[in-house]
C-alpha atoms as a PDB file:
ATOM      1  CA  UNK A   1       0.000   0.000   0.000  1.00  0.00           C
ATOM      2  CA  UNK A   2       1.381   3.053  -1.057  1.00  0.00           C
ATOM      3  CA  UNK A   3       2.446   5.321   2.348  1.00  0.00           C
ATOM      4  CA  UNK A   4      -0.555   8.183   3.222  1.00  0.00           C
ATOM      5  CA  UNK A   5       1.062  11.236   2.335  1.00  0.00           C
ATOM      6  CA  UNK A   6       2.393  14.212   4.714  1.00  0.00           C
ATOM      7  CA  UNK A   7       0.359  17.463   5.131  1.00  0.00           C
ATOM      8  CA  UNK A   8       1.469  20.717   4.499  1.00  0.00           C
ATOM      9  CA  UNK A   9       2.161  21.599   8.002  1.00  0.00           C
ATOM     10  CA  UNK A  10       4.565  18.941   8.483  1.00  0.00           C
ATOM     11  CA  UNK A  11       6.011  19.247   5.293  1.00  0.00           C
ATOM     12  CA  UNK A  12       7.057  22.703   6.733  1.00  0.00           C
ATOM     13  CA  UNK A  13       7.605  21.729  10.324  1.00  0.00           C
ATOM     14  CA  UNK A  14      10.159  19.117   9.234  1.00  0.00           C
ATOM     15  CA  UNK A  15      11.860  21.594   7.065  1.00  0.00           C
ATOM     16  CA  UNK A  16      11.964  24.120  10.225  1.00  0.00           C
ATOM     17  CA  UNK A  17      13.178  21.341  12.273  1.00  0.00           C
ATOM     18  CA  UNK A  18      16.230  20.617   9.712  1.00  0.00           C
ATOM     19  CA  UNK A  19      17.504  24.569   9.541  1.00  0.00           C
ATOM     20  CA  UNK A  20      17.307  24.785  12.650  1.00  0.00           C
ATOM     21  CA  UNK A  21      19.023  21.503  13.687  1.00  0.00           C
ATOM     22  CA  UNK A  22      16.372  19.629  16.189  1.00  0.00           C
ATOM     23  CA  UNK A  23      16.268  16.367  15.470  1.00  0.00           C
ATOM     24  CA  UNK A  24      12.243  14.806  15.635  1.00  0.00           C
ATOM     25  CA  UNK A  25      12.001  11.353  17.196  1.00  0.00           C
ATOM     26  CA  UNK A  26       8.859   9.370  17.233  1.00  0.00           C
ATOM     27  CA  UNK A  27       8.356   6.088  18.334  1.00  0.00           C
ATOM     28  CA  UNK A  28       6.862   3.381  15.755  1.00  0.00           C
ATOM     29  CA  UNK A  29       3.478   3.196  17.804  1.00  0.00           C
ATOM     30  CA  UNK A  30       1.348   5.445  19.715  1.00  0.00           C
ATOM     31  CA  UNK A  31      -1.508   4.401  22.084  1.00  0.00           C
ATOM     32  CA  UNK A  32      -4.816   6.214  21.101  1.00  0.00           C
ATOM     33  CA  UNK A  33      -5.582   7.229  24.703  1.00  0.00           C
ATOM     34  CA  UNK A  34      -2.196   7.848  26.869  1.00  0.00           C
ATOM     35  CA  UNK A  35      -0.566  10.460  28.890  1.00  0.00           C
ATOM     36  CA  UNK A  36       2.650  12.345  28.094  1.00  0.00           C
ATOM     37  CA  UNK A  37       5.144  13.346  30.243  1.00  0.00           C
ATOM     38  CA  UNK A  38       6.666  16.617  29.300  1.00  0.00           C
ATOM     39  CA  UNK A  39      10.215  17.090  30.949  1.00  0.00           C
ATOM     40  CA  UNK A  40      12.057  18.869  32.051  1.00  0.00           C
ATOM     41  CA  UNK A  41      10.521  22.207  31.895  1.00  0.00           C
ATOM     42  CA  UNK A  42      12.757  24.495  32.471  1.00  0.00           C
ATOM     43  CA  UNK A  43      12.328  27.539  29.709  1.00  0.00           C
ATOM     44  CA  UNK A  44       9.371  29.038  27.698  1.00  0.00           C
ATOM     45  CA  UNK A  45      11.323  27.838  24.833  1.00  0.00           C
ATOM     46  CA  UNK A  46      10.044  24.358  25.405  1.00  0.00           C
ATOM     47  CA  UNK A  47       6.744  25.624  24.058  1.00  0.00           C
ATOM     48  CA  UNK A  48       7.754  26.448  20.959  1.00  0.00           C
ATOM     49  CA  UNK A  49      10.135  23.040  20.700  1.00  0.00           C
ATOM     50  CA  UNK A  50       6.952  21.143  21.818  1.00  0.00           C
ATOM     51  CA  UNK A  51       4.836  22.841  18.729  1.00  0.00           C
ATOM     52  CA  UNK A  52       7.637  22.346  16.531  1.00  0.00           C
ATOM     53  CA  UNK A  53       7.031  18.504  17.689  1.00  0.00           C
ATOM     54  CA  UNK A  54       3.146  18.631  17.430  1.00  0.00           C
ATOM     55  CA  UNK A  55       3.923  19.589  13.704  1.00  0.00           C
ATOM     56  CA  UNK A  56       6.488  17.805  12.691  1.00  0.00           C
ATOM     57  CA  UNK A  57       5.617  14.696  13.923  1.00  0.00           C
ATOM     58  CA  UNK A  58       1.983  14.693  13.071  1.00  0.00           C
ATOM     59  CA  UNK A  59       1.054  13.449  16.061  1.00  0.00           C
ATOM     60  CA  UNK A  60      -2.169  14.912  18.015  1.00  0.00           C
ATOM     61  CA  UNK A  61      -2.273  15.531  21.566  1.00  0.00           C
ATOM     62  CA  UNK A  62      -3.384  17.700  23.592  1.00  0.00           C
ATOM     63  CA  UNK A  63      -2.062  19.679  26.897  1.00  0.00           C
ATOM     64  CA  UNK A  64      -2.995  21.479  29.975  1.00  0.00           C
ATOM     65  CA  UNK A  65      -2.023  24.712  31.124  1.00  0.00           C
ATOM     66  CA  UNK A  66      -3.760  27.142  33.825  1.00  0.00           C
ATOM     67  CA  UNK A  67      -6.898  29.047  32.912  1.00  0.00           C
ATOM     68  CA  UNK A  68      -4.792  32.328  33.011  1.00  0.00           C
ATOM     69  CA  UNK A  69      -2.995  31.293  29.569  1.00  0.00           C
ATOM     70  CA  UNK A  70      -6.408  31.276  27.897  1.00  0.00           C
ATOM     71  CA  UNK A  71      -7.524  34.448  27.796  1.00  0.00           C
ATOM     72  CA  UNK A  72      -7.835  37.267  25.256  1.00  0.00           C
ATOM     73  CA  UNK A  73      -6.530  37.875  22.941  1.00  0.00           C
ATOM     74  CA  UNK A  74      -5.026  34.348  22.263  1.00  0.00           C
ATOM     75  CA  UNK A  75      -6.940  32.263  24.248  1.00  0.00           C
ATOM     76  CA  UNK A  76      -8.781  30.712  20.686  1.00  0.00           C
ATOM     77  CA  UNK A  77      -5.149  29.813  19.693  1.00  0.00           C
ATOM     78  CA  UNK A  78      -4.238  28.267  22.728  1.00  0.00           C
ATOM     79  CA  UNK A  79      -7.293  26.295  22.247  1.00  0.00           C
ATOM     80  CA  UNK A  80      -6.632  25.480  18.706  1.00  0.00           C
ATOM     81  CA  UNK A  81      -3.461  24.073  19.326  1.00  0.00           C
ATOM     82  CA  UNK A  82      -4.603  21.796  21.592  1.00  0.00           C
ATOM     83  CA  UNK A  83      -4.400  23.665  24.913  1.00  0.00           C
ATOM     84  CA  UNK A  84      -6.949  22.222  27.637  1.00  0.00           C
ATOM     85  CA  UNK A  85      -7.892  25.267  30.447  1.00  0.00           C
ATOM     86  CA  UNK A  86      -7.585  23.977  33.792  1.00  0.00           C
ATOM     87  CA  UNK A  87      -9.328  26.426  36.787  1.00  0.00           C
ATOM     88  CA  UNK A  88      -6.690  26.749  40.079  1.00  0.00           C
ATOM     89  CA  UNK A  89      -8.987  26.118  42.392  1.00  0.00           C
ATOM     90  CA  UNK A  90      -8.558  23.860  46.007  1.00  0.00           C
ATOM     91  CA  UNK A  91     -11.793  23.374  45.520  1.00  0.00           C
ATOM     92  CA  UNK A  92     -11.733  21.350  42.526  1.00  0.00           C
ATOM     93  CA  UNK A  93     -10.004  17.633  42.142  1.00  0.00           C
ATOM     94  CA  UNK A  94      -8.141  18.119  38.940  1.00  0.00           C
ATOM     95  CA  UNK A  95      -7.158  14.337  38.542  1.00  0.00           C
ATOM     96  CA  UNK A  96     -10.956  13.882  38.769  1.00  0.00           C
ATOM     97  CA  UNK A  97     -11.694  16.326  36.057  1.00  0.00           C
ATOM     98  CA  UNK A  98      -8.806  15.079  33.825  1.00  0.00           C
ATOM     99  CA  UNK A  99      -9.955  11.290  34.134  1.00  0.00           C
ATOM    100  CA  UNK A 100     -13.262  11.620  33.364  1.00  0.00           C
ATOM    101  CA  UNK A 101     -12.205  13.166  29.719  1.00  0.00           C
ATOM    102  CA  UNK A 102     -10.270  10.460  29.490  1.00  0.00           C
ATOM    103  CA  UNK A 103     -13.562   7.809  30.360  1.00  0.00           C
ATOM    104  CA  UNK A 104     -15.352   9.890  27.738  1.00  0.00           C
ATOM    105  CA  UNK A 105     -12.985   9.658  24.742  1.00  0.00           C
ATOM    106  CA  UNK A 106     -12.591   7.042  22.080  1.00  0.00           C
ATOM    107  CA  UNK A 107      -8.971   8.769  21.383  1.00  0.00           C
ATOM    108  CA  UNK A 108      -7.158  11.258  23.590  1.00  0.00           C
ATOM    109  CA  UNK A 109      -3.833  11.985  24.358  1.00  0.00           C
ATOM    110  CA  UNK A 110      -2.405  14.732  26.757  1.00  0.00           C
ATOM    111  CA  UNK A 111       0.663  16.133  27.951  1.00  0.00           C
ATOM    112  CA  UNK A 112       1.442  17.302  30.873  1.00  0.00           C
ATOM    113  CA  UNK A 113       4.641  18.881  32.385  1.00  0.00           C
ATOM    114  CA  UNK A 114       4.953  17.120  36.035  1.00  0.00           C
ATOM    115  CA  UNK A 115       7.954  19.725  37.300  1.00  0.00           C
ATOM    116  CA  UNK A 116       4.635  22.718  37.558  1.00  0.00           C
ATOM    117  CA  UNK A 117       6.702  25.229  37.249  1.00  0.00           C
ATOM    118  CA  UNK A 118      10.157  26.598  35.060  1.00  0.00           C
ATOM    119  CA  UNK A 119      11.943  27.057  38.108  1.00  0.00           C
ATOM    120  CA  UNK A 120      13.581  24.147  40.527  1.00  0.00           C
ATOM    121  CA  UNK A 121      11.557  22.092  41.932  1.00  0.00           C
ATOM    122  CA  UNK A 122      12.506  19.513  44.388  1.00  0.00           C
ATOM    123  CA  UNK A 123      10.107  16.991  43.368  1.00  0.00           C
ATOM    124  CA  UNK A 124       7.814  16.445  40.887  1.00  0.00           C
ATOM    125  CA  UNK A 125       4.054  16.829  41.286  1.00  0.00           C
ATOM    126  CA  UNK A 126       1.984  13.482  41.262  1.00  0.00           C
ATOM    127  CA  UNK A 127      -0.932  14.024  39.496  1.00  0.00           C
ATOM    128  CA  UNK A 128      -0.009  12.732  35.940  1.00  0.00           C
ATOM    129  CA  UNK A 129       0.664   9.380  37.444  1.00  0.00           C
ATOM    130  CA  UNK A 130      -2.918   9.695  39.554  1.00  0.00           C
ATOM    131  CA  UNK A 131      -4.566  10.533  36.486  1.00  0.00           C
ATOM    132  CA  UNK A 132      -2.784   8.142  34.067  1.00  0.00           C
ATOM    133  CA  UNK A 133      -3.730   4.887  36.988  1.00  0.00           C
ATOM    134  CA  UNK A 134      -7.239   6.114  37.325  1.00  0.00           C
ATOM    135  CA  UNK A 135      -7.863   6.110  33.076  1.00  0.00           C
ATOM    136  CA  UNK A 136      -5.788   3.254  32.940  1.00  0.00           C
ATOM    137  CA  UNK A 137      -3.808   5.092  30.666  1.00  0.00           C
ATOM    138  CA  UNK A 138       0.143   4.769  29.775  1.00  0.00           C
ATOM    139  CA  UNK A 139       2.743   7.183  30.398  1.00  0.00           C
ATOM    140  CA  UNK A 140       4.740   8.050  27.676  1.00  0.00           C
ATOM    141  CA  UNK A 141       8.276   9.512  28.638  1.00  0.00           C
ATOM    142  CA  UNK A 142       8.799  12.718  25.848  1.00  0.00           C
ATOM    143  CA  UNK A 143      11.655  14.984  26.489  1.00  0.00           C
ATOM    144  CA  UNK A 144      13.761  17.598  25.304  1.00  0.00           C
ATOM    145  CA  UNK A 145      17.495  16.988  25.002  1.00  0.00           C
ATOM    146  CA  UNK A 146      19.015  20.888  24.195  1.00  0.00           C
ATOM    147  CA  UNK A 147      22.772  19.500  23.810  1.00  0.00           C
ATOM    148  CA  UNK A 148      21.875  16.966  21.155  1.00  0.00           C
ATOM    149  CA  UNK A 149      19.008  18.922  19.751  1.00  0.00           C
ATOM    150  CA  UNK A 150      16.539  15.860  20.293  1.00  0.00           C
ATOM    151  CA  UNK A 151      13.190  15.905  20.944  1.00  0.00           C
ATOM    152  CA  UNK A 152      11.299  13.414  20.640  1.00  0.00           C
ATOM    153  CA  UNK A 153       9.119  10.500  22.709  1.00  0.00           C
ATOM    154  CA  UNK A 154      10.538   7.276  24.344  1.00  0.00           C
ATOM    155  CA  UNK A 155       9.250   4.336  26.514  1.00  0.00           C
ATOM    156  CA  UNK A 156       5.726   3.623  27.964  1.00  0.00           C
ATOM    157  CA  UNK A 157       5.621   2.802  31.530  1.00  0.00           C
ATOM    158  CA  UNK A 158       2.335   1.566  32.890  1.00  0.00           C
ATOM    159  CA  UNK A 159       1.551   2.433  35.892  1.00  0.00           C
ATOM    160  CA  UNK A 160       1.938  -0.110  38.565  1.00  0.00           C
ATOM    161  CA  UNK A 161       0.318   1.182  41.256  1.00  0.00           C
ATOM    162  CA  UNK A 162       3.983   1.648  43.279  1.00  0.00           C
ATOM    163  CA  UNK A 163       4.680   4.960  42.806  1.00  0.00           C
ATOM    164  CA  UNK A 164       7.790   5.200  44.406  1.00  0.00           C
ATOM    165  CA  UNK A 165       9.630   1.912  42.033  1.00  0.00           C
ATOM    166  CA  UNK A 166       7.581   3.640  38.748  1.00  0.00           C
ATOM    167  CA  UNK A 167       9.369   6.872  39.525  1.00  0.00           C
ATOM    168  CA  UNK A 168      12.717   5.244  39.648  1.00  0.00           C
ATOM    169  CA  UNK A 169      12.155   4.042  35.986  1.00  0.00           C
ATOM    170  CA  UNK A 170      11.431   7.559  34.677  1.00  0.00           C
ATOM    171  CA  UNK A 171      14.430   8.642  36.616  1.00  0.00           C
ATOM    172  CA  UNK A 172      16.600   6.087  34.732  1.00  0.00           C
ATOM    173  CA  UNK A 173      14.885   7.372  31.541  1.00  0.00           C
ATOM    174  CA  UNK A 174      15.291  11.658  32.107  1.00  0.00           C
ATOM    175  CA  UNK A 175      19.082  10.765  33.595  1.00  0.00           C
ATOM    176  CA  UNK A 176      20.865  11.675  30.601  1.00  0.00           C
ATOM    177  CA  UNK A 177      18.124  13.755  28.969  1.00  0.00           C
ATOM    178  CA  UNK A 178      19.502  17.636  29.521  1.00  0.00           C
ATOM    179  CA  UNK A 179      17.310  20.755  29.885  1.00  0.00           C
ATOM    180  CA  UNK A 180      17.784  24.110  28.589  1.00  0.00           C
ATOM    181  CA  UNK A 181      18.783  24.969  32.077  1.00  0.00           C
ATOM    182  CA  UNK A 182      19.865  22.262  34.519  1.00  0.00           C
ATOM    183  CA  UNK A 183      20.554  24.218  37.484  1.00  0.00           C
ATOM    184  CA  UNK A 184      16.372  24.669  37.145  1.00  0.00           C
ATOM    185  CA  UNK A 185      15.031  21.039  36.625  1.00  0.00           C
ATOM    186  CA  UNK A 186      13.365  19.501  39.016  1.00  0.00           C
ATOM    187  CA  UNK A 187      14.840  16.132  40.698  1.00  0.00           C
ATOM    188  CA  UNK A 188      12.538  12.936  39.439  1.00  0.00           C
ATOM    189  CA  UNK A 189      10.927  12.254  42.906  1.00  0.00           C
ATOM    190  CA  UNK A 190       7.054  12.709  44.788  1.00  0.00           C
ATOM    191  CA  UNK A 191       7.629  14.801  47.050  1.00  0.00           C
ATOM    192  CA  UNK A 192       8.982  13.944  50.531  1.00  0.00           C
ATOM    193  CA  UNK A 193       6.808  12.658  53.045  1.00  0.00           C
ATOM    194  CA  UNK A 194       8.581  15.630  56.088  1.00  0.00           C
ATOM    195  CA  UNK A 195       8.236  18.510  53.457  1.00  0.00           C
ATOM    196  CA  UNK A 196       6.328  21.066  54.829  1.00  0.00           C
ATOM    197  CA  UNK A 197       5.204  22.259  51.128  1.00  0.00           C
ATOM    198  CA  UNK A 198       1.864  21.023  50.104  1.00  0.00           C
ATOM    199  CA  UNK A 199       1.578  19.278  46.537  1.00  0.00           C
ATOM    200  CA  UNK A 200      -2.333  20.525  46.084  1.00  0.00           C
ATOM    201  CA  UNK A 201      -4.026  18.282  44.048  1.00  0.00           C
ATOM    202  CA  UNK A 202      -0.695  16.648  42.596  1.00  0.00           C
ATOM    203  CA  UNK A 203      -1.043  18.245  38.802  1.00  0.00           C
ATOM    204  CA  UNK A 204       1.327  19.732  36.701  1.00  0.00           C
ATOM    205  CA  UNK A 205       0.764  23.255  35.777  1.00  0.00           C
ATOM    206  CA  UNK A 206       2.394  25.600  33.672  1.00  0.00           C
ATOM    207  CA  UNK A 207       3.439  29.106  34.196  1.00  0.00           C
ATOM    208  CA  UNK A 208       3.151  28.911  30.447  1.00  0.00           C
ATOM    209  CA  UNK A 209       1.973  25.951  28.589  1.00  0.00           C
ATOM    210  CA  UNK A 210       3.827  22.323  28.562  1.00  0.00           C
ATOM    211  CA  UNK A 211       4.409  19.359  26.597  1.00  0.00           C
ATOM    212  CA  UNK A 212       7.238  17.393  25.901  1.00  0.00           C
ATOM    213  CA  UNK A 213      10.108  19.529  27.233  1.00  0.00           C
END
């Protein structure tokens, strides 16, 4: 059969992606319904990598961000490209919200960046895994490598239910996988049971938008 052909967009996306030197990777098989990890996060360049991505790869997914990104005069944009408003509220249980979209789509993929935040973290926010277990969803592991130019998406892990062994894999994974900056990426850990700082609900937000990277 005779290979489907490439649209426009990622006929130009690729071409982008070869002047300017990133190199797209993407795996041979992607689950209709999944979660993707987005890390590290450390710059609001990784938005524009994670488009580049989106484009060049062909691949649909979709990603949260706070409600705060969405507004006008870009908000339809956001939207457009895939962004999925999430309210800050305590009074709402995110993983909740995120699961049942999830329980009420054929196909839907996500990304989410589990650092929260473009500046050091000490741990990373639980609520990708949460929501991932309660779909029964993979994880996909997508990063951003600045040395080597590589973006792309790696491994599945499914989650096990033991958070703490499941985190150690995507440690393994991120180890040699190198942010924009370093000195900002959070360490691939929940958060310690004697820290004093709350984790809210446990998901990811963005000061600006997320996806892999």
């Amino acid at each position: 059969m005779p290979s489907a052909r490439k649209p426009l967009t990622q006929h130009i996306a690729l071409a982008l992606a070869r002047l300017l030197g990133w190199q797209i990777e993407v795996p041979p098989a992607v689950p209709a319904k999944c979660l993707i990890v987005g890390a590290h996060h450390t710059s609001g360049s990784d938005f524009f990598v994670t488009l580049l991505y989106l484009f060049a790869s062909n691949l649909r997914f979709r990603w949260i961000a706070k409600d705060s990104a969405f507004r006008w005069p870009f908000g339809w944009l956001m939207r457009r490209l895939g962004g999925i408003p999430v309210v800050r509220s305590a009074r709402s249980n995110f993983v909740d919200q995120i699961v049942a979209l999830y329980d009420a789509s054929d196909r839907l993929r996500i990304a989410i960046s589990p650092e929260g935040t473009r500046s050091e973290a000490g741990y990373w926010k639980t609520g990708f895994y949460y929501i991932a277990q309660g779909a029964g969803v993979p994880i996909l592991l997508g990063y951003v490598d600045y040395p080597r130019k590589l973006v792309g998406i790696g491994p599945q892990v499914t989650p096990s239910g033991d958070i703490d062994a499941d985190m150690q894999v995507l440690a393994g994974f991120y180890a040699d996988k190198t942010p924009r900056y370093p000195q900002r990426s959070g360490q691939v850990r929940v958060r310690p049971p004697d820290s004093s700082i709350a984790d809210n609900d446990g998901v990811a937000y963005n000061n600006s938008v997320g996806g892999p990277g």
